[in-house]
Protein backbone atom coordinates (compact mmCIF):
# COMPACT_ATOMS: atom_id res chain seq x y z
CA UNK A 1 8.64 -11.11 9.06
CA UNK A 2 6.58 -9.49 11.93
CA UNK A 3 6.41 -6.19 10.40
CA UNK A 4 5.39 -7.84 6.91
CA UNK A 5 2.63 -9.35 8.40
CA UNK A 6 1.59 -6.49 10.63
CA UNK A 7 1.65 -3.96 7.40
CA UNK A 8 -0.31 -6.54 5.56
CA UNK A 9 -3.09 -6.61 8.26
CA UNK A 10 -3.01 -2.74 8.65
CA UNK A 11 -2.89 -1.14 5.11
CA UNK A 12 -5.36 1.41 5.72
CA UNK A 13 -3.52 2.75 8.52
CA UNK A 14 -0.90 5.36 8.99
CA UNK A 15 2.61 2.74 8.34
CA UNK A 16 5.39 5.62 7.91
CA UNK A 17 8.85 4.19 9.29
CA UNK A 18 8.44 6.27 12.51
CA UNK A 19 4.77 4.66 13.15
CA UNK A 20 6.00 1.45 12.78
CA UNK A 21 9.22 1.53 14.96
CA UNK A 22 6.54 2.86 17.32
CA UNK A 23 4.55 -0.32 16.94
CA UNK A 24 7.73 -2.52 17.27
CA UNK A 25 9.57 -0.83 19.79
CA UNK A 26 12.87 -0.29 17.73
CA UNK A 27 14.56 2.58 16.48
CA UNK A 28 13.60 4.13 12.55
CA UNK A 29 16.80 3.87 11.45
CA UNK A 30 17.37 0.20 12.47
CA UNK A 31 14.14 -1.09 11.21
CA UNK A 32 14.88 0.34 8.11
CA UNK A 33 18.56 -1.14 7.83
CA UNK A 34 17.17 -4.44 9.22
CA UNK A 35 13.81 -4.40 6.81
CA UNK A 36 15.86 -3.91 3.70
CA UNK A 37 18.21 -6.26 4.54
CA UNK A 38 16.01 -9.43 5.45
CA UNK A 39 12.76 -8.06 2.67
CA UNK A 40 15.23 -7.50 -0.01
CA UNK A 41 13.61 -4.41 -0.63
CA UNK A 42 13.02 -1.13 1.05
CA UNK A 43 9.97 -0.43 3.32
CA UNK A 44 8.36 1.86 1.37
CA UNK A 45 8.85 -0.05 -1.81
CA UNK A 46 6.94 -3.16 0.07
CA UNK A 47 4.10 -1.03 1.59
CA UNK A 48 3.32 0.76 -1.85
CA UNK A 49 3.53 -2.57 -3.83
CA UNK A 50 1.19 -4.17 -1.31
CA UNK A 51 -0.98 -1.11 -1.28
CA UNK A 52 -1.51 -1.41 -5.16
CA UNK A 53 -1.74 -4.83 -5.24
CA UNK A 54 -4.53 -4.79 -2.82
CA UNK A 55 -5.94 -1.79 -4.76
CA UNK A 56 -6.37 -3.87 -8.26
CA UNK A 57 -8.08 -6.78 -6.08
CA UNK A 58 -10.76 -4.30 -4.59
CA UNK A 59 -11.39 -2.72 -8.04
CA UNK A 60 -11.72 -5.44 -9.87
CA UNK A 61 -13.78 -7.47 -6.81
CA UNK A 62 -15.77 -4.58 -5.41
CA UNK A 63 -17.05 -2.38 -8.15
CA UNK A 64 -19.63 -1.00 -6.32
CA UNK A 65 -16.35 0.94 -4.35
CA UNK A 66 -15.65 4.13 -5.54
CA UNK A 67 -11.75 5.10 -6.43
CA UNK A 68 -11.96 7.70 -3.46
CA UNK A 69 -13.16 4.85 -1.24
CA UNK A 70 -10.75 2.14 -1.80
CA UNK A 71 -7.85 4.74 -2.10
CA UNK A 72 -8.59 5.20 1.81
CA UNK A 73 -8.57 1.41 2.11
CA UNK A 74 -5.31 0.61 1.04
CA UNK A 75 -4.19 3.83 3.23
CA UNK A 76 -4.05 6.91 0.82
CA UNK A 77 -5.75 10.24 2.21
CA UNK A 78 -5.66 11.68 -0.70
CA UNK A 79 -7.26 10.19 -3.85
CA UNK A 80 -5.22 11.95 -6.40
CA UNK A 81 -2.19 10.84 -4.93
CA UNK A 82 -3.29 7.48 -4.76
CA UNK A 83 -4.42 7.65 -8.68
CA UNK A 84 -1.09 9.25 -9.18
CA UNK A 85 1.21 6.22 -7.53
CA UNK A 86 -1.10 3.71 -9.11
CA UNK A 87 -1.09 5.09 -12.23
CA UNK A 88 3.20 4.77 -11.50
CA UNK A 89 2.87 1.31 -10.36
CA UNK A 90 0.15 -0.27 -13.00
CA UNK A 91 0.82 1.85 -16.15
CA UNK A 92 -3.11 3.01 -15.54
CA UNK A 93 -5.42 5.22 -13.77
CA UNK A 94 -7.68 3.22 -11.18
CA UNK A 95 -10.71 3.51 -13.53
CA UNK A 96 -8.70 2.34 -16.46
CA UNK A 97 -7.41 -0.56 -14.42
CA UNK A 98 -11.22 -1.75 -13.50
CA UNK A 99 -12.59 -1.26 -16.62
CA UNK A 100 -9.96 -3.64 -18.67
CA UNK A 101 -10.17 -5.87 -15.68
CA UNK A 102 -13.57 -5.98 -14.77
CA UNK A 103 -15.37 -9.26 -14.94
């Protein structure tokens, strides 16, 4: 639960398993084991799927962002990767996405 809520409050930082064990003071491997096992999921599966989620909320909510600019938000350095793993995740490219969602 404590690494949950410190990715959530950190997305735009750099949250790779090593970073994190880091943070927490535990071993990669471990908080790995012990992520999947309480989360249900795997790490990187929960920090992508909160990274796009937040991703559709600042596209449709801030469309004066650029893609570029809210692709380093959620914690992507590179934009085409970013359009690349949303376009995975939503079925859309990031412009796509705020133009059928836009308000």
């Amino acid at each position: 639960m404590q690494v949950k809520l410190y990715i959530d409050r950190h997305l735009n930082e750099d949250l790779s398993l090593n970073a994190l064990s880091q943070k927490i003071h535990v071993n990669p491997s471990y908080l790995s084991r012990i992520f999947s096992q309480v989360a249900k999921e795997q790490l990187s599966v929960y920090l992508t799927r909160k990274r796009i989620e937040l991703a559709k909320q600042l596209l449709t909510e801030k469309e004066e962002l650029k893609v570029n600019e809210i692709a380093a938000r959620v914690g992507f350095d590179n934009p085409n990767y970013f359009a690349k793993v949303f376009r995975k995740a939503t079925g859309a490219a990031p412009l796509d996405y705020r133009i059928a969602h836009s308000r």
